[in-house]
PDB file of N, CA and C in Angstrom:
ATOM      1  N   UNK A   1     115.342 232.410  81.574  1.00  0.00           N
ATOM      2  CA  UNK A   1     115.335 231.264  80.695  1.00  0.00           C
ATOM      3  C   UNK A   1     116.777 230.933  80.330  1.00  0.00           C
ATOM      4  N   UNK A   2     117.393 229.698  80.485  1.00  0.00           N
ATOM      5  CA  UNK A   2     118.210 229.164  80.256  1.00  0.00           C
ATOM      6  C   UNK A   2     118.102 228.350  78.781  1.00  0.00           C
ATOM      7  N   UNK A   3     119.517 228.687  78.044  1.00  0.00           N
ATOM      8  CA  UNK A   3     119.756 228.562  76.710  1.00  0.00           C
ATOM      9  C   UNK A   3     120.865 227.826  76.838  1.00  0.00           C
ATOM     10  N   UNK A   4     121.057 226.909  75.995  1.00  0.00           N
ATOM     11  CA  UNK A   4     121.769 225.592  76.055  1.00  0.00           C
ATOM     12  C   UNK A   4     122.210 225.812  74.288  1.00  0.00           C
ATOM     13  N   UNK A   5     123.542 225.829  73.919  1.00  0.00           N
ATOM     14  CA  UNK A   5     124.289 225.901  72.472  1.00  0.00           C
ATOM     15  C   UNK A   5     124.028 224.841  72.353  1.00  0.00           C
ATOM     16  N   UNK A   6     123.528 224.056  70.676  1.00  0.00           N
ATOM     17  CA  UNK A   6     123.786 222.647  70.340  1.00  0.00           C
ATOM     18  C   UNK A   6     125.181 222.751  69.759  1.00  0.00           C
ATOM     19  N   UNK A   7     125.397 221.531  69.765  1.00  0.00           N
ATOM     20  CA  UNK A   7     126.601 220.773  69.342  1.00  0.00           C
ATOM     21  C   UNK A   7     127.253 220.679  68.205  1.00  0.00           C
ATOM     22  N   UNK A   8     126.127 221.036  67.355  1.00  0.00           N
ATOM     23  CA  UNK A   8     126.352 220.980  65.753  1.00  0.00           C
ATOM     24  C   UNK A   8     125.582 222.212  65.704  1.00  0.00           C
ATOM     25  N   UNK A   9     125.885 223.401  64.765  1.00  0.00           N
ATOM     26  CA  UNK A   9     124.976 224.137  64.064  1.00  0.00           C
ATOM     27  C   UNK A   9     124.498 223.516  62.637  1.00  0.00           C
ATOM     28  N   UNK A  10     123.558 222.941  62.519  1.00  0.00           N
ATOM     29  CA  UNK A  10     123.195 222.252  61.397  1.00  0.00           C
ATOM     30  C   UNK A  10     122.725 223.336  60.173  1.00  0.00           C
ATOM     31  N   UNK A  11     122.185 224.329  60.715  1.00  0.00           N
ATOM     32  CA  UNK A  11     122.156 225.699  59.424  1.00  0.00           C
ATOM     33  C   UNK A  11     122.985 225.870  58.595  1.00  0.00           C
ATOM     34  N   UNK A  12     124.162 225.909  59.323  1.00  0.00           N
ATOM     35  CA  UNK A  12     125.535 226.484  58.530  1.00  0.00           C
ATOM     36  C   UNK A  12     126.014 225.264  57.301  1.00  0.00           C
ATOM     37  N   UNK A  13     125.860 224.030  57.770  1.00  0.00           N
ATOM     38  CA  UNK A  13     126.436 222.772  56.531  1.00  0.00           C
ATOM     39  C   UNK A  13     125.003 222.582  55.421  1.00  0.00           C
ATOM     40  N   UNK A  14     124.214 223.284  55.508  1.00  0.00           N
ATOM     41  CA  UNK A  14     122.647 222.815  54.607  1.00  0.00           C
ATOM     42  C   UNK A  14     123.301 223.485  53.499  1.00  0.00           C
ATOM     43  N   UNK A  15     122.708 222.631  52.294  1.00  0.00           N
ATOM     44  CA  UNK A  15     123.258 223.134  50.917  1.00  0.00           C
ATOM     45  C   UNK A  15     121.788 223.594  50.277  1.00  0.00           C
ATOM     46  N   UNK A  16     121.554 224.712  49.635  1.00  0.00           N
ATOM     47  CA  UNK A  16     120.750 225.078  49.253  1.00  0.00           C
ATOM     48  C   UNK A  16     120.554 224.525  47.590  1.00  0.00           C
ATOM     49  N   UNK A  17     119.227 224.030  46.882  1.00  0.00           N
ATOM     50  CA  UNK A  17     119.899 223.394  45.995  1.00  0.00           C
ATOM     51  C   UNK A  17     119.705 224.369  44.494  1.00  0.00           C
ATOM     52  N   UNK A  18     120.360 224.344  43.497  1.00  0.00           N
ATOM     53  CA  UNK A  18     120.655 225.271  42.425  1.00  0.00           C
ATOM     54  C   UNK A  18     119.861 225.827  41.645  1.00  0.00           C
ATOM     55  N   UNK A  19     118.187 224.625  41.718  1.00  0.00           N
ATOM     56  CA  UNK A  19     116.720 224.766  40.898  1.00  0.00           C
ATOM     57  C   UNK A  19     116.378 223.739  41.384  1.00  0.00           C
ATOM     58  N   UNK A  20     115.001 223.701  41.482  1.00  0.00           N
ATOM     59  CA  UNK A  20     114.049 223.459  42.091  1.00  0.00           C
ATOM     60  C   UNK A  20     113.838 222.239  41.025  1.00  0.00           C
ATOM     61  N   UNK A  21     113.233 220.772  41.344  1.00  0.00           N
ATOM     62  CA  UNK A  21     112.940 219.888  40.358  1.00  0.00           C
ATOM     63  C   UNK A  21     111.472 220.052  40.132  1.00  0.00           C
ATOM     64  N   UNK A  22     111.415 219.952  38.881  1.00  0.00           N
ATOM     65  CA  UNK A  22     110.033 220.024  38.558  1.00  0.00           C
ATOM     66  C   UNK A  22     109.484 218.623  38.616  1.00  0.00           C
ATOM     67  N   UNK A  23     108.348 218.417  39.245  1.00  0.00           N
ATOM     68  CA  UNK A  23     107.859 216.840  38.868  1.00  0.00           C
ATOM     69  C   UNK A  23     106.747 216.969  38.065  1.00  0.00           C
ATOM     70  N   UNK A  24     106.367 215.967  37.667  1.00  0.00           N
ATOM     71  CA  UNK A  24     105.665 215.213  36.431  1.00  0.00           C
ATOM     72  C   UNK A  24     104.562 215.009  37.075  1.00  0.00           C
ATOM     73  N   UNK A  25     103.055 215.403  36.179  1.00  0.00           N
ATOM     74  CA  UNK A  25     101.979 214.639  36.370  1.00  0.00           C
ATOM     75  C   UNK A  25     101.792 213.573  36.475  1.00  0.00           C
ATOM     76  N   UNK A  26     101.418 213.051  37.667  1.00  0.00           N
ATOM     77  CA  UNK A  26     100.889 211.122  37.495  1.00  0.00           C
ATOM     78  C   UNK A  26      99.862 211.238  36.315  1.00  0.00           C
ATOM     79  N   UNK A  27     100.153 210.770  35.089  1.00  0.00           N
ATOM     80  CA  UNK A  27      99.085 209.834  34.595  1.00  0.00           C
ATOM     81  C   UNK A  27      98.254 208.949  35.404  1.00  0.00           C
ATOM     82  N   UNK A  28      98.637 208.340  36.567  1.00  0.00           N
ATOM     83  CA  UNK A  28      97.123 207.846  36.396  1.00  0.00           C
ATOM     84  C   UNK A  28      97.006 207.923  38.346  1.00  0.00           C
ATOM     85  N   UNK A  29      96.236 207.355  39.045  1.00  0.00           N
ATOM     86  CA  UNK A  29      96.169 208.112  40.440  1.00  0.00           C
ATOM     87  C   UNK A  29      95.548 208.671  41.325  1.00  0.00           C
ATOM     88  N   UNK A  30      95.847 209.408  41.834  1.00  0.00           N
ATOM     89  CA  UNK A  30      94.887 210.194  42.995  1.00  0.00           C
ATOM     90  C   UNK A  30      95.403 211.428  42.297  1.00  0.00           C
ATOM     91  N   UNK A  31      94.064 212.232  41.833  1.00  0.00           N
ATOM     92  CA  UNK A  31      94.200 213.660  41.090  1.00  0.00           C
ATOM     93  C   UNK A  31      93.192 214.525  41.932  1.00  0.00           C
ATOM     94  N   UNK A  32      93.236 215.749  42.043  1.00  0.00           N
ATOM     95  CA  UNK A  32      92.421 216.266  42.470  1.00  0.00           C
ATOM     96  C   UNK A  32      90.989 216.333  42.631  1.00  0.00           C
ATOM     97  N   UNK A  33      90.688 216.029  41.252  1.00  0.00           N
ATOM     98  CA  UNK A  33      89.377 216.806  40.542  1.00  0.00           C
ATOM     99  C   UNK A  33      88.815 215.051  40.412  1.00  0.00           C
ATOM    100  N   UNK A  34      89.064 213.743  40.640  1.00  0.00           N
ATOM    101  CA  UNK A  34      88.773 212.683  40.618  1.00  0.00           C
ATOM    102  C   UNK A  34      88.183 212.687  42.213  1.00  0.00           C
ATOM    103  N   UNK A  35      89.507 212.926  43.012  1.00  0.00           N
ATOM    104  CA  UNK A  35      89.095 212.818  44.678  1.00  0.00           C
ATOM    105  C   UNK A  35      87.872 213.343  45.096  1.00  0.00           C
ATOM    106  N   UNK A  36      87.900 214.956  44.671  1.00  0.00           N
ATOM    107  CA  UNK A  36      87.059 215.639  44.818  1.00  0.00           C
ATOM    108  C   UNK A  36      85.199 214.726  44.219  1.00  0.00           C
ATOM    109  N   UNK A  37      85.420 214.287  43.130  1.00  0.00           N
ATOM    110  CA  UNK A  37      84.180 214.060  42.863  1.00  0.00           C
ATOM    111  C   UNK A  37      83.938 212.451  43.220  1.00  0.00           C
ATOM    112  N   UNK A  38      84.647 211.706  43.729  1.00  0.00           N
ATOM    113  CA  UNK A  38      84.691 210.473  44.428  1.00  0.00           C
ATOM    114  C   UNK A  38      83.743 210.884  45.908  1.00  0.00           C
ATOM    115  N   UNK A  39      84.541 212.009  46.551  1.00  0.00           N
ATOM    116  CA  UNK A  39      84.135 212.639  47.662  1.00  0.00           C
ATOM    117  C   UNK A  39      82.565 213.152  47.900  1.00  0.00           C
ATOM    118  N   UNK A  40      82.537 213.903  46.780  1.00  0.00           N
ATOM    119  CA  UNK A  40      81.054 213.810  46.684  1.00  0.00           C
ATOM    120  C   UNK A  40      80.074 213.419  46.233  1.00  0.00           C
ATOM    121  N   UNK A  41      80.360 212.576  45.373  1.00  0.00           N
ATOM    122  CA  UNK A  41      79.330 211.204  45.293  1.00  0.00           C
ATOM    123  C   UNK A  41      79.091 210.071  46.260  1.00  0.00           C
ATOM    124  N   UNK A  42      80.235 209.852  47.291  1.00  0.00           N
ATOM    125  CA  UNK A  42      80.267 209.363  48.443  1.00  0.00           C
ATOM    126  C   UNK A  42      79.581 209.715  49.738  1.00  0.00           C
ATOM    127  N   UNK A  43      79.518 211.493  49.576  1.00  0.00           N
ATOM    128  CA  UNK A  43      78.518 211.968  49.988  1.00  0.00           C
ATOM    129  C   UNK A  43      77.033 212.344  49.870  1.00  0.00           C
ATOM    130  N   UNK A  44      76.937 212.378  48.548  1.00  0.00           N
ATOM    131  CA  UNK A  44      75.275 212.041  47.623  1.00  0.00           C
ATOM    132  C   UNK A  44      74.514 210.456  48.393  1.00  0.00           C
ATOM    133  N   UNK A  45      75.604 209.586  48.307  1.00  0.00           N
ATOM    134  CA  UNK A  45      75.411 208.201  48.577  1.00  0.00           C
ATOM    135  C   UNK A  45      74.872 207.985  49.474  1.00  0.00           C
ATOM    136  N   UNK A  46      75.609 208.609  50.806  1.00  0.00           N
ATOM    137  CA  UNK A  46      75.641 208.250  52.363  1.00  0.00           C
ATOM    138  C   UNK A  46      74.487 208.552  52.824  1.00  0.00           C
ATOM    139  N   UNK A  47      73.923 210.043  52.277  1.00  0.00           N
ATOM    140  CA  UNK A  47      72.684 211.056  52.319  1.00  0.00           C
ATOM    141  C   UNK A  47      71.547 210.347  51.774  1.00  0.00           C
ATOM    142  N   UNK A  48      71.973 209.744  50.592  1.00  0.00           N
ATOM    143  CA  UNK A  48      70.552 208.611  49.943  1.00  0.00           C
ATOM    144  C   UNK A  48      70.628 207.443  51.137  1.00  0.00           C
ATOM    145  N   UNK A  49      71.462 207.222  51.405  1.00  0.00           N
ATOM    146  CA  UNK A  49      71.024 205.730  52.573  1.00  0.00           C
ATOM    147  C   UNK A  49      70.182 206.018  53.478  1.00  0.00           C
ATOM    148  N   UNK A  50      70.495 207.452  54.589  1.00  0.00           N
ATOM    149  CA  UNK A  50      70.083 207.533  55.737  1.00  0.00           C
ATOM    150  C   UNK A  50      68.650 208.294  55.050  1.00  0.00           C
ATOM    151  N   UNK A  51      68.500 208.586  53.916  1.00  0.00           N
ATOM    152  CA  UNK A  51      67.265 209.133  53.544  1.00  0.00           C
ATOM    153  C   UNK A  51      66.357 207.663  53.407  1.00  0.00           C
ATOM    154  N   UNK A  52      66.906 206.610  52.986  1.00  0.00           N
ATOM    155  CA  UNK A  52      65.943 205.185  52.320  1.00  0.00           C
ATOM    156  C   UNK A  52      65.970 204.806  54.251  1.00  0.00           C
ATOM    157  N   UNK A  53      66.444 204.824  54.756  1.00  0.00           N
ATOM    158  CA  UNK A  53      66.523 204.158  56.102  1.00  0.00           C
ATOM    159  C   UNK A  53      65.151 204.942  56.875  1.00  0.00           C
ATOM    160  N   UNK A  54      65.667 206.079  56.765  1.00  0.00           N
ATOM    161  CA  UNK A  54      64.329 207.288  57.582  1.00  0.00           C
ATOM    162  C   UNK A  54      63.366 206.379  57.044  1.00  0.00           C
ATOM    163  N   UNK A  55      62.963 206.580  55.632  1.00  0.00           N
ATOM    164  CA  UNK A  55      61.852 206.266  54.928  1.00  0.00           C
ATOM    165  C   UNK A  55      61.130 204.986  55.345  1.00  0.00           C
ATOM    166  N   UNK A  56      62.043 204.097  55.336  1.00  0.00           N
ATOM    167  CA  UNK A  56      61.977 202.379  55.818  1.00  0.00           C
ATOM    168  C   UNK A  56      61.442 202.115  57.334  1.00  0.00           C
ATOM    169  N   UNK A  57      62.601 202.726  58.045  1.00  0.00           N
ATOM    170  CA  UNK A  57      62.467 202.746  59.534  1.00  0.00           C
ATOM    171  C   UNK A  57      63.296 201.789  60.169  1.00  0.00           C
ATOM    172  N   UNK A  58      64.093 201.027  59.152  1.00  0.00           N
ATOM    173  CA  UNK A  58      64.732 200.172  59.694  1.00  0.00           C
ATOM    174  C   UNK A  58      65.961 200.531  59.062  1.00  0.00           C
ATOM    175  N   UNK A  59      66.852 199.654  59.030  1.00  0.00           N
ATOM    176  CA  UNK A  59      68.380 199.770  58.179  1.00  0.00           C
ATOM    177  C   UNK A  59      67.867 198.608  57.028  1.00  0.00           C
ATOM    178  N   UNK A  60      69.086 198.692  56.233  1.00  0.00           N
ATOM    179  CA  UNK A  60      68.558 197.726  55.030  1.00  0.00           C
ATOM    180  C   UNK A  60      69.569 196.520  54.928  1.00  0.00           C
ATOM    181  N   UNK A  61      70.226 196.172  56.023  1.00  0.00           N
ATOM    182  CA  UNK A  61      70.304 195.240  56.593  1.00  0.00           C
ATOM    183  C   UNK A  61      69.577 193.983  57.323  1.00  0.00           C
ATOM    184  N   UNK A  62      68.060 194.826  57.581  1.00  0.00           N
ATOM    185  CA  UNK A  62      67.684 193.680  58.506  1.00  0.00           C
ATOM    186  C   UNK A  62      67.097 192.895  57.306  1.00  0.00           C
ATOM    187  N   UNK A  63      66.121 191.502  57.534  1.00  0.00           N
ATOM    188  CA  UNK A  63      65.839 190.666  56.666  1.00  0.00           C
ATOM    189  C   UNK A  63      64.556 190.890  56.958  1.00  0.00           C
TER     190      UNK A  63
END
């Protein structure tokens, strides 16, 4: 296997930084515990459709 030096060692110029920034809660947003239960009520939902559809026999689209 052939090894080829780059041009720049880019390791050596990286500045490591002094502390870490802390960030801030979004007030308002995409939060975990919102997604999460968006997610599964979206999934409660989807499960009630194809359950009313079985039931129907059709989609609830048609007229």
């Amino acid at each position: 296997m052939i090894t080829v030096p780059f041009a720049f060692d880019f390791t050596h110029d990286m500045l490591e930084p002094k502390e870490i920034p802390q960030r801030r809660l979004p007030r308002y947003g995409f939060h975990g515990h919102t997604e999460r239960l968006n997610g599964r009520l979206a999934m409660l939902g989807f499960i009630a459709l194809l359950a009313v559809e079985f039931k129907l026999g059709h989609g609830l689209l048609i007229w």
